[in-house]
Protein backbone atom coordinates (compact mmCIF):
# COMPACT_ATOMS: atom_id res chain seq x y z
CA UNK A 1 -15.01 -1.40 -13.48
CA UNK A 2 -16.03 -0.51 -9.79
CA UNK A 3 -14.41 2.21 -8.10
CA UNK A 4 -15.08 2.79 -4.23
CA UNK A 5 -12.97 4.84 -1.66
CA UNK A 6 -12.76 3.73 1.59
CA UNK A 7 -12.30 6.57 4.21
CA UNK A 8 -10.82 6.20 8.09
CA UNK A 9 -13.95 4.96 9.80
CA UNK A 10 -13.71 1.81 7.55
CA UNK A 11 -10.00 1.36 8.93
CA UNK A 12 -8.79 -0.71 11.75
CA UNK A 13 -6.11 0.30 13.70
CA UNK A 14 -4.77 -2.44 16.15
CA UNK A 15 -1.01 -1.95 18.21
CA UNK A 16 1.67 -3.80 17.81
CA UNK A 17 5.42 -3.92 19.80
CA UNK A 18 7.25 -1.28 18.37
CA UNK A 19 3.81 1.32 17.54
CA UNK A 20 0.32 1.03 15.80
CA UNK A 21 -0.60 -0.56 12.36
CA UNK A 22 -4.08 0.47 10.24
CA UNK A 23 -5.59 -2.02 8.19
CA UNK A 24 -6.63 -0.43 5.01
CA UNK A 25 -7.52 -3.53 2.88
CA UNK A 26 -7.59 -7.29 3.28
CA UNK A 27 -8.97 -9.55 0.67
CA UNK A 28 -11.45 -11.98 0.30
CA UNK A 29 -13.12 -9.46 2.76
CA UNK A 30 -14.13 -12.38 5.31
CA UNK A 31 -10.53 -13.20 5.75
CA UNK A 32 -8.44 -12.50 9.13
CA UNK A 33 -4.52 -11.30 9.48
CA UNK A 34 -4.79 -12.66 12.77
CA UNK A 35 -5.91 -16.37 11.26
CA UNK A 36 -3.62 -15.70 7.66
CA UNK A 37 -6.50 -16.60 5.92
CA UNK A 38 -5.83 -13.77 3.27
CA UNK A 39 -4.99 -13.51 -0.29
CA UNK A 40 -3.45 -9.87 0.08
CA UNK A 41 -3.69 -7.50 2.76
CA UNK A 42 -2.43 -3.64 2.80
CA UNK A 43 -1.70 -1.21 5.34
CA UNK A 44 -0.04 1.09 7.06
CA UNK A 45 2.24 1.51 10.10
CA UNK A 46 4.20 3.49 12.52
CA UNK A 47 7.28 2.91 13.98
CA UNK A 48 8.02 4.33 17.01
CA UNK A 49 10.70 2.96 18.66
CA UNK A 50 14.38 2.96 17.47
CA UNK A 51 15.09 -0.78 17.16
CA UNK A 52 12.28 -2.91 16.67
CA UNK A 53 11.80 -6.70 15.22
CA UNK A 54 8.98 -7.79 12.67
CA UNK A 55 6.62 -10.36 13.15
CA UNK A 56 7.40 -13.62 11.57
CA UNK A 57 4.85 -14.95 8.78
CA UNK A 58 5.88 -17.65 7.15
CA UNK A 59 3.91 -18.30 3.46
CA UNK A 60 3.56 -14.40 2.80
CA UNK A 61 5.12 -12.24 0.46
CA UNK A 62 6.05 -8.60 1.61
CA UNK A 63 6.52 -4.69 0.31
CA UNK A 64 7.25 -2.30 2.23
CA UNK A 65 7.80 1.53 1.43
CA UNK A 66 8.48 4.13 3.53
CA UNK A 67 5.75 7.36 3.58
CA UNK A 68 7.42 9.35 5.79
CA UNK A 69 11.23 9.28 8.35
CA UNK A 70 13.84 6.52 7.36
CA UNK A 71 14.88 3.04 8.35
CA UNK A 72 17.40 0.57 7.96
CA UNK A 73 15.83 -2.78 7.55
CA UNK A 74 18.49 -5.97 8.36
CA UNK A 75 17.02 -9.31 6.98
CA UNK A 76 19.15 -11.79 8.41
CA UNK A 77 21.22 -14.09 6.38
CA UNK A 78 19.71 -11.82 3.50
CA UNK A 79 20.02 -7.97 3.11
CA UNK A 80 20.21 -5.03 4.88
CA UNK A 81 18.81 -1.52 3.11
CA UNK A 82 18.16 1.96 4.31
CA UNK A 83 15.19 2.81 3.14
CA UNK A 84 13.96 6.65 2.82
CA UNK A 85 10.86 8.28 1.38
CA UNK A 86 8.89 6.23 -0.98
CA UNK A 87 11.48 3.77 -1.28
CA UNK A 88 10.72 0.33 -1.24
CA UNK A 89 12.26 -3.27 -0.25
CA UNK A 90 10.95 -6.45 -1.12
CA UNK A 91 11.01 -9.72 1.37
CA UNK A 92 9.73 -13.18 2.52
CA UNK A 93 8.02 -12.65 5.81
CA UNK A 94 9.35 -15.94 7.18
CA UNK A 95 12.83 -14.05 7.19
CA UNK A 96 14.35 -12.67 10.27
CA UNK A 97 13.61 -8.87 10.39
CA UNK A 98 14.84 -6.12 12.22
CA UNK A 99 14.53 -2.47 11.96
CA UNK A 100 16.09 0.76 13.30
CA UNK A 101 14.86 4.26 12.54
CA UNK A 102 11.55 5.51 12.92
CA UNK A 103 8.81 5.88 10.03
CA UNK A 104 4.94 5.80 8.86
CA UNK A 105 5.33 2.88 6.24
CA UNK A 106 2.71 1.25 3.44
CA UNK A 107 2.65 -2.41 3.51
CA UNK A 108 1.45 -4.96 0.87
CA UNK A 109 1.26 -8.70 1.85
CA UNK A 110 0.61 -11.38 -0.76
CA UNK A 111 -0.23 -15.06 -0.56
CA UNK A 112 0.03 -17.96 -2.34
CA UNK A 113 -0.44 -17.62 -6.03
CA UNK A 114 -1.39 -13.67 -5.45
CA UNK A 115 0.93 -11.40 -7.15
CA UNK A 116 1.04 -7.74 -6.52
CA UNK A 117 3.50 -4.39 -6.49
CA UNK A 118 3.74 -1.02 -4.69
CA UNK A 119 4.99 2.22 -6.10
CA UNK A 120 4.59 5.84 -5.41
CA UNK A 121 3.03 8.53 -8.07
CA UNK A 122 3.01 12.15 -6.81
CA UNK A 123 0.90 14.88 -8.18
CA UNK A 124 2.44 18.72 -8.62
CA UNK A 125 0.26 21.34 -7.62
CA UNK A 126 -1.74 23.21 -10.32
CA UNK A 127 -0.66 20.06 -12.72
CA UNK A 128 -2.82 17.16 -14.02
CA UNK A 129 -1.34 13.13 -14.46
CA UNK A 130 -2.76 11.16 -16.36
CA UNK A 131 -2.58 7.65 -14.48
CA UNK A 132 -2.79 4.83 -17.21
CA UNK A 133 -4.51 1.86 -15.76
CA UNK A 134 -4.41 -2.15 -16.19
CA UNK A 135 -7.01 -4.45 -17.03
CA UNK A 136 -4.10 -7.13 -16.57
CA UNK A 137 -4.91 -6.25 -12.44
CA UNK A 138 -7.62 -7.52 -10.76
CA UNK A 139 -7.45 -4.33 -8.33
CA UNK A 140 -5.98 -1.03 -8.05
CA UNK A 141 -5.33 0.71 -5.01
CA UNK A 142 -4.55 4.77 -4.49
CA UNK A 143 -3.70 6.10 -0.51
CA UNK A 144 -3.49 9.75 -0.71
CA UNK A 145 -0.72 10.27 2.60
CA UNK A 146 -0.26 13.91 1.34
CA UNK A 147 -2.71 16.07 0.06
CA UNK A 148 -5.93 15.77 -0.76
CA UNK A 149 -6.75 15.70 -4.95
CA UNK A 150 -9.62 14.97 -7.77
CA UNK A 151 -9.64 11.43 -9.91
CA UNK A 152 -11.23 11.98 -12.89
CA UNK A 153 -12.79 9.17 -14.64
CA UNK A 154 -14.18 10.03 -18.00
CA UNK A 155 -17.24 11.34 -16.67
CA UNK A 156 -16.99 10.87 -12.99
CA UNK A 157 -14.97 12.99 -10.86
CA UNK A 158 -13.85 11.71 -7.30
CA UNK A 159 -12.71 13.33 -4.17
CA UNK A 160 -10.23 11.26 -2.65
CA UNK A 161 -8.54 13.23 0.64
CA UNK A 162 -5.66 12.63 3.03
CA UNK A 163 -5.81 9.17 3.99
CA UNK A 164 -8.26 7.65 2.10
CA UNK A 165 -8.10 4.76 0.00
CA UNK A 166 -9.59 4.61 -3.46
CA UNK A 167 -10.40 1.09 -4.66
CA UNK A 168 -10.73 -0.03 -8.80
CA UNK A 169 -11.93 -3.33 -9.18
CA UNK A 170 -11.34 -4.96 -12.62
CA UNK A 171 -9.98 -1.57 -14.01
CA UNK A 172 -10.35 -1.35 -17.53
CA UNK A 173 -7.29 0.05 -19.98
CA UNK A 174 -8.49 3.95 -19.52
CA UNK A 175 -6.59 6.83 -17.86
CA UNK A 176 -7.43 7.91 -14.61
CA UNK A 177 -6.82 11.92 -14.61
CA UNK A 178 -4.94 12.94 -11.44
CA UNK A 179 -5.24 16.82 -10.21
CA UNK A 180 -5.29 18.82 -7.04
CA UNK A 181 -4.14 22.38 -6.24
CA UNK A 182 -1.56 21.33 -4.18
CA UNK A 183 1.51 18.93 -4.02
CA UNK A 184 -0.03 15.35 -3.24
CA UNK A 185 1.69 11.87 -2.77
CA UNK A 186 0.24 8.63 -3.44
CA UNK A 187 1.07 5.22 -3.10
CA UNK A 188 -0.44 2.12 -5.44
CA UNK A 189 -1.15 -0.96 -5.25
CA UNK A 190 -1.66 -3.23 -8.45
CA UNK A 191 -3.16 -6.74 -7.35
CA UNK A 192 -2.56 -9.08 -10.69
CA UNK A 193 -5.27 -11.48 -12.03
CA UNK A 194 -4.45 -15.20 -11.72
CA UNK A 195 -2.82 -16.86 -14.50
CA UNK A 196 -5.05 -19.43 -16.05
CA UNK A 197 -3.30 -22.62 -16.88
């Protein structure tokens, strides 16, 4: 198991039409949104506009949960859902997407044969969670967007603040203790292994 946490200066922030999005994560590393050379990629984004329209990518698989504010996403010819806090909505990026509403939101993209999932875990102040982790994933991914809290790992003890991202590589099937002093939020990532045929 490998366990690194990546902190803003290894972000890249770029703009986009309706705001700004930060790259947190894009795997292999060598890979490029721009060129959609990517197995998975995760981030995060603002919208600041009212009404804004997603960019088009055919071939990916998306997640998308809202961190902060509320929008109503329209796919067309598909869904529509209002989406609040920590909620999450599930699409193919070659739909036609619209939004209104204004929010900071976490984004996983998967390709190909890459499977993954988002949720939310938050941590009460003055409370420990234990976190039980997967050694079906090939990754797991914790971004701390409130609070700042401690991840103990059997003997190793982690600081992992506001905005960071803590990455476990080939986690094994132990608990990850989760504690901080005040109330934190969190969203994961799991990243599954390929199935072998």
């Amino acid at each position: 198991m490998k366990i690194d946490i990546l902190k803003a200066a290894d972000f890249k922030t770029t703009k986009w039409a309706g705001g700004s999005t930060t790259e947190l994560y894009i795997h292999p590393p060598e890979s490029n949104y721009k060129n959609r050379n990517f197995n998975f990629r995760i981030s995060s984004a603002t919208v600041e506009i009212e009404k804004s329209n997603f960019t088009q990518l055919p071939d990916v698989s998306r997640q998308l949960m809202v961190l902060l504010g509320s929008i109503k996403v329209s796919h067309k010819n598909h869904h529509t859902v209002l989406l609040n806090k920590n909620e999450i909505d599930s699409f193919d990026g070659s739909w036609e997407t619209s939004a209104d509403g204004t929010c900071v939101d976490f984004n996983l993209m998967t390709k190909g044969k890459t499977q993954g999932k988002i949720s939310s875990v938050c941590v009460s102040a003055d409370k420990s969670l234990n976190f039980q982790l997967d050694s079906n994933s090939e990754f797991i991914f914790f971004y701390a967007y409130e609070g700042n809290l401690q991840c103990h790992f059997n003997l190793e003890k982690l600081s992992l603040k506001q905005g960071e991202l803590l990455v476990i590589q080939h986690p094994n099937n132990d608990f990850v203790a989760l504690k901080s002093s005040e109330n934190c939020a969190l969203a994961v990532v799991h990243i599954y292994k390929e199935e072998t045929v």
